[in-house]
Protein backbone atom coordinates (compact mmCIF):
# COMPACT_ATOMS: atom_id res chain seq x y z
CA UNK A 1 5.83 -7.17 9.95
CA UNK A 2 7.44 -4.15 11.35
CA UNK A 3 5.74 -0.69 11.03
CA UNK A 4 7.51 1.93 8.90
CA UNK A 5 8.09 5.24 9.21
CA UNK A 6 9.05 8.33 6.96
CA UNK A 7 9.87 10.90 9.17
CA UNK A 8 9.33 14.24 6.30
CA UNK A 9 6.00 13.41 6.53
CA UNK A 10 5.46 11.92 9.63
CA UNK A 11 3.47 8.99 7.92
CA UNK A 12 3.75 5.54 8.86
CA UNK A 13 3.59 2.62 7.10
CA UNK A 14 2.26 -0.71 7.45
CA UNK A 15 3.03 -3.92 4.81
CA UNK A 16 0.59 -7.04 5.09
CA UNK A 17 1.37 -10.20 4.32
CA UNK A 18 0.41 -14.16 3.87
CA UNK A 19 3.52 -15.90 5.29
CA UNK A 20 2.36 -19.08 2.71
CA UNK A 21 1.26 -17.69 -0.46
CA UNK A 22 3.89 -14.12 -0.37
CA UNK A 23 0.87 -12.06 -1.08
CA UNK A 24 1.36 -9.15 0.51
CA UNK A 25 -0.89 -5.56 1.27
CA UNK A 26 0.82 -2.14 1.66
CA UNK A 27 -1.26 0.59 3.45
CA UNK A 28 -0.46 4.42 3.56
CA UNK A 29 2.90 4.07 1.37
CA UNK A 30 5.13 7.15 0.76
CA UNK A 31 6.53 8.17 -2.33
CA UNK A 32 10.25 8.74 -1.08
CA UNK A 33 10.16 5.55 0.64
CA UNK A 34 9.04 3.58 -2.39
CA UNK A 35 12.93 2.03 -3.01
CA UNK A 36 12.37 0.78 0.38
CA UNK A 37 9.51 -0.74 0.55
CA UNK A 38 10.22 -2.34 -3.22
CA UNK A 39 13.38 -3.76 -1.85
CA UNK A 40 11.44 -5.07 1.41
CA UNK A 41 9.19 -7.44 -0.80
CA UNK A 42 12.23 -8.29 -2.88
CA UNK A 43 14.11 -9.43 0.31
CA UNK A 44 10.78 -11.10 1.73
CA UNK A 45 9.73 -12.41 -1.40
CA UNK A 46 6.30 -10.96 -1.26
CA UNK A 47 3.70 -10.07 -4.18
CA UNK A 48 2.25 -7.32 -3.59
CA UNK A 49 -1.32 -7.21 -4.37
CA UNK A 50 -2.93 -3.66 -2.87
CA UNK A 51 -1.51 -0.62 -2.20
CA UNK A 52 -4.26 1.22 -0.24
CA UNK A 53 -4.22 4.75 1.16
CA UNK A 54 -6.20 5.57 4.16
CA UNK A 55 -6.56 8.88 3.46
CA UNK A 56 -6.30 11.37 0.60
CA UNK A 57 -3.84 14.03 1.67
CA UNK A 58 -2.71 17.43 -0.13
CA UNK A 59 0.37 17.79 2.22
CA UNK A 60 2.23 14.45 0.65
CA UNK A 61 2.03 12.45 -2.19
CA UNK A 62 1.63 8.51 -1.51
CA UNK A 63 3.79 6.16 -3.32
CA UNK A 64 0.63 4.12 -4.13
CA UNK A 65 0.82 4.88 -8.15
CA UNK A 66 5.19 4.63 -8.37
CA UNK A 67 4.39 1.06 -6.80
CA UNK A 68 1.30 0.49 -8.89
CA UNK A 69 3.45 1.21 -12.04
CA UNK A 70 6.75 -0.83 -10.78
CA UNK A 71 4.82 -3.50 -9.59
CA UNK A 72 1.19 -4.27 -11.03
CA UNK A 73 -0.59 -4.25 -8.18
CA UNK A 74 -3.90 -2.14 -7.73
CA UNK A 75 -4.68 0.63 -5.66
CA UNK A 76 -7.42 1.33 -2.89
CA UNK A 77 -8.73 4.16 -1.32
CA UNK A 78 -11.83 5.20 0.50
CA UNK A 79 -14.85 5.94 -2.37
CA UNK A 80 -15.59 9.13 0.14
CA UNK A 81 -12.41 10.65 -0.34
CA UNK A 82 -13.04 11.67 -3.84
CA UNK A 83 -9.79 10.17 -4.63
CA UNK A 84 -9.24 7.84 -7.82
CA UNK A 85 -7.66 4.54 -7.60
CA UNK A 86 -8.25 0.80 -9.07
CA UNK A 87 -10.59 0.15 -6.10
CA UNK A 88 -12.89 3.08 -4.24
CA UNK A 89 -13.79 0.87 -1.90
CA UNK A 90 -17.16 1.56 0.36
CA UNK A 91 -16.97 0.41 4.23
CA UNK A 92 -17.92 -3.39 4.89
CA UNK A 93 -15.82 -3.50 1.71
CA UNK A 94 -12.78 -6.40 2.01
CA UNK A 95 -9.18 -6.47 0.41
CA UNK A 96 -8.03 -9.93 -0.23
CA UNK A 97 -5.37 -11.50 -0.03
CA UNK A 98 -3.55 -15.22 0.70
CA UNK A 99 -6.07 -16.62 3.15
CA UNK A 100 -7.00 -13.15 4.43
């Protein structure tokens, strides 16, 4: 899938998915973007599963808990960052999803 971009914060976006099963992966989303990106899996018909944040950032606020509440899925984030989330996940650590 395409990469996204929301230009106030200069973050990009990038949405995962299994082509067979719909379930889908959303890393680094942005709050103001969140009508987007719902309305992306709408069109694609995609579950989303994870919304994961690379990074834990003071100078924006992700969209990963107004997609978390609209949708169900669970959130990710890096145990180092000191961040909470559904999943503080530790590196060698996997998200899955479909057959990925």
């Amino acid at each position: 899938l395409p990469q996204l971009f929301e230009a106030s914060s200069c973050t990009y976006t990038y949405l995962l998915a299994d082509a067979t099963t719909g379930d889908a992966v959303i890393i680094d989303p942005v709050l103001d973007t969140v009508p987007r990106d719902l309305r992306l899996l709408r069109e694609l018909g995609l579950t989303l599963r994870y919304a994961a944040n690379t990074h834990c950032h003071a100078d924006h606020v992700t969209g990963t808990g107004a997609l978390r509440r609209a949708l169900g899925c669970d959130s990710a984030i890096s145990r180092a960052s000191g961040a909470s989330a559904d999943l503080r996940l530790r590196e060698g650590d996997e998200l899955r999803f479909g057959a990925f």
